[in-house]
N, C-alpha and C. Protein backbone atom coordinates (compact mmCIF):
# COMPACT_ATOMS: atom_id res chain seq x y z
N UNK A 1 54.98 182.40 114.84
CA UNK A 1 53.97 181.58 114.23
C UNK A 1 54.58 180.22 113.95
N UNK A 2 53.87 179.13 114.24
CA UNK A 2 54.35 177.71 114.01
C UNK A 2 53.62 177.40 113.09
N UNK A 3 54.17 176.97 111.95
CA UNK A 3 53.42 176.21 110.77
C UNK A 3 53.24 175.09 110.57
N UNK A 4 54.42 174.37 110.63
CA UNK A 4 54.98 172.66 110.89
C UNK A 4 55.17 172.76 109.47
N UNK A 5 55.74 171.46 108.94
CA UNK A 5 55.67 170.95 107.38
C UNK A 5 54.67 170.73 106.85
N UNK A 6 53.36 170.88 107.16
CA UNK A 6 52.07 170.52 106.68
C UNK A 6 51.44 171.71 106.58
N UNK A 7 51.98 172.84 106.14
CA UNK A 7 50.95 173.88 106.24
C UNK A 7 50.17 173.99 105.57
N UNK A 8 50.84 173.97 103.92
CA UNK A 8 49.84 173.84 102.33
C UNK A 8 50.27 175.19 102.02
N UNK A 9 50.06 175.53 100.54
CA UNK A 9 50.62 176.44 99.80
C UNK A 9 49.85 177.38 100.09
N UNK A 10 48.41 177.45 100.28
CA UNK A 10 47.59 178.61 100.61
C UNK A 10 48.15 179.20 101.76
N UNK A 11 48.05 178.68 102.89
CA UNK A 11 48.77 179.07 103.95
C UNK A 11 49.75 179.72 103.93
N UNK A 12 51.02 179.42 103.62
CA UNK A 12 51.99 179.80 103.66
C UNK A 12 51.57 181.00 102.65
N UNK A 13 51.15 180.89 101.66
CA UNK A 13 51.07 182.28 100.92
C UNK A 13 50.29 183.36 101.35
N UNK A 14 49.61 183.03 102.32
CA UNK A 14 48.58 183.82 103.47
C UNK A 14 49.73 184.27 104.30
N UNK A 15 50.79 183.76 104.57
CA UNK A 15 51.85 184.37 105.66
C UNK A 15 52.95 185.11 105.15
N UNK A 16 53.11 185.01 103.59
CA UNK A 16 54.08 185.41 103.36
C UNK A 16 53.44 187.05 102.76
N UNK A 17 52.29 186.98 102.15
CA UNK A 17 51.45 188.22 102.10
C UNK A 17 51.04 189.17 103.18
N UNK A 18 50.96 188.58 104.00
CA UNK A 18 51.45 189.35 105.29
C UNK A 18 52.70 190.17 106.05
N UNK A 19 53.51 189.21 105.48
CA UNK A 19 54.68 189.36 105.69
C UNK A 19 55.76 190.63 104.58
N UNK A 20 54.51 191.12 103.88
CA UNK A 20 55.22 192.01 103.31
C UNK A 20 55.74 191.80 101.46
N UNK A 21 55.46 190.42 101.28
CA UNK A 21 55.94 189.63 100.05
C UNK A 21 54.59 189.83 98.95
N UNK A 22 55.13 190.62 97.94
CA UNK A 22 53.99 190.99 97.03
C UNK A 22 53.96 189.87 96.02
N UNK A 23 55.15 189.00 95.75
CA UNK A 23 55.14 187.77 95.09
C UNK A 23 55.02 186.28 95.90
N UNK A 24 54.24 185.70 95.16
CA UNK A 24 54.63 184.25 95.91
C UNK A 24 54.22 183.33 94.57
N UNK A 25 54.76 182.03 94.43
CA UNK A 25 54.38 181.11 93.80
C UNK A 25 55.39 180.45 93.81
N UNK A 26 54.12 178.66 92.97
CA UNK A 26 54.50 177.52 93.43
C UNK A 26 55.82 177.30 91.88
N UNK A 27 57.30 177.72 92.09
CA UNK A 27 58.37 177.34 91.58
C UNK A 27 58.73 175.81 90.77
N UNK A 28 57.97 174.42 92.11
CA UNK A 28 58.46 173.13 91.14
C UNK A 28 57.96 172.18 92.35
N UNK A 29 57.03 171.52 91.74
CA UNK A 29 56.73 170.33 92.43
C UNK A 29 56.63 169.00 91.89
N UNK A 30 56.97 168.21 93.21
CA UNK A 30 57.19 166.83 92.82
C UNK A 30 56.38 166.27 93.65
N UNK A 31 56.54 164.99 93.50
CA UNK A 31 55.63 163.94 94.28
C UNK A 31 55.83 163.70 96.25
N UNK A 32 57.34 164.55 96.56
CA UNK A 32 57.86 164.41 97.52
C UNK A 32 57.84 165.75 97.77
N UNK A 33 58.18 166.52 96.92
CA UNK A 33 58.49 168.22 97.47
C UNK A 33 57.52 169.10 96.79
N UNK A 34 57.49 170.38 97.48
CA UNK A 34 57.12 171.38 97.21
C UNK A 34 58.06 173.13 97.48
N UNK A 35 58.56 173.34 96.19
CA UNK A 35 59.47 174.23 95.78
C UNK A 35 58.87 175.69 96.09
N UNK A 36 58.93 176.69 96.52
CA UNK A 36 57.72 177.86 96.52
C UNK A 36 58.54 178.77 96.64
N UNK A 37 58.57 180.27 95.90
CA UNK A 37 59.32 181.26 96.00
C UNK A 37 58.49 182.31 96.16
N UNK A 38 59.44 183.60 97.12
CA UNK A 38 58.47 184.26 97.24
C UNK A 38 59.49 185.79 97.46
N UNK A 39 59.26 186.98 96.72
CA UNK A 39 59.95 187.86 96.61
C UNK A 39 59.05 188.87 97.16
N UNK A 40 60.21 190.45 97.34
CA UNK A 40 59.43 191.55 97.78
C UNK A 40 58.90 192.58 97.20
């Protein structure tokens, strides 16, 4: 699956829920970054 850097947090949390990851969330954001952790 190709995401690129633009995927967005929904997304990625759509892939990582898939992926088996019963946790996900947004850790620390800034104006430049986006921090996101995601456990099993």
């Amino acid at each position: 699956m190709v995401l690129g850097a633009q995927a967005g947090e929904a997304r990625l949390a759509d892939v990582f829920r898939k992926a088996g990851f019963s946790h996900f969330r947004r850790a620390l954001a800034t104006p430049f970054n986006l921090i996101l952790e995601a456990r099993l």
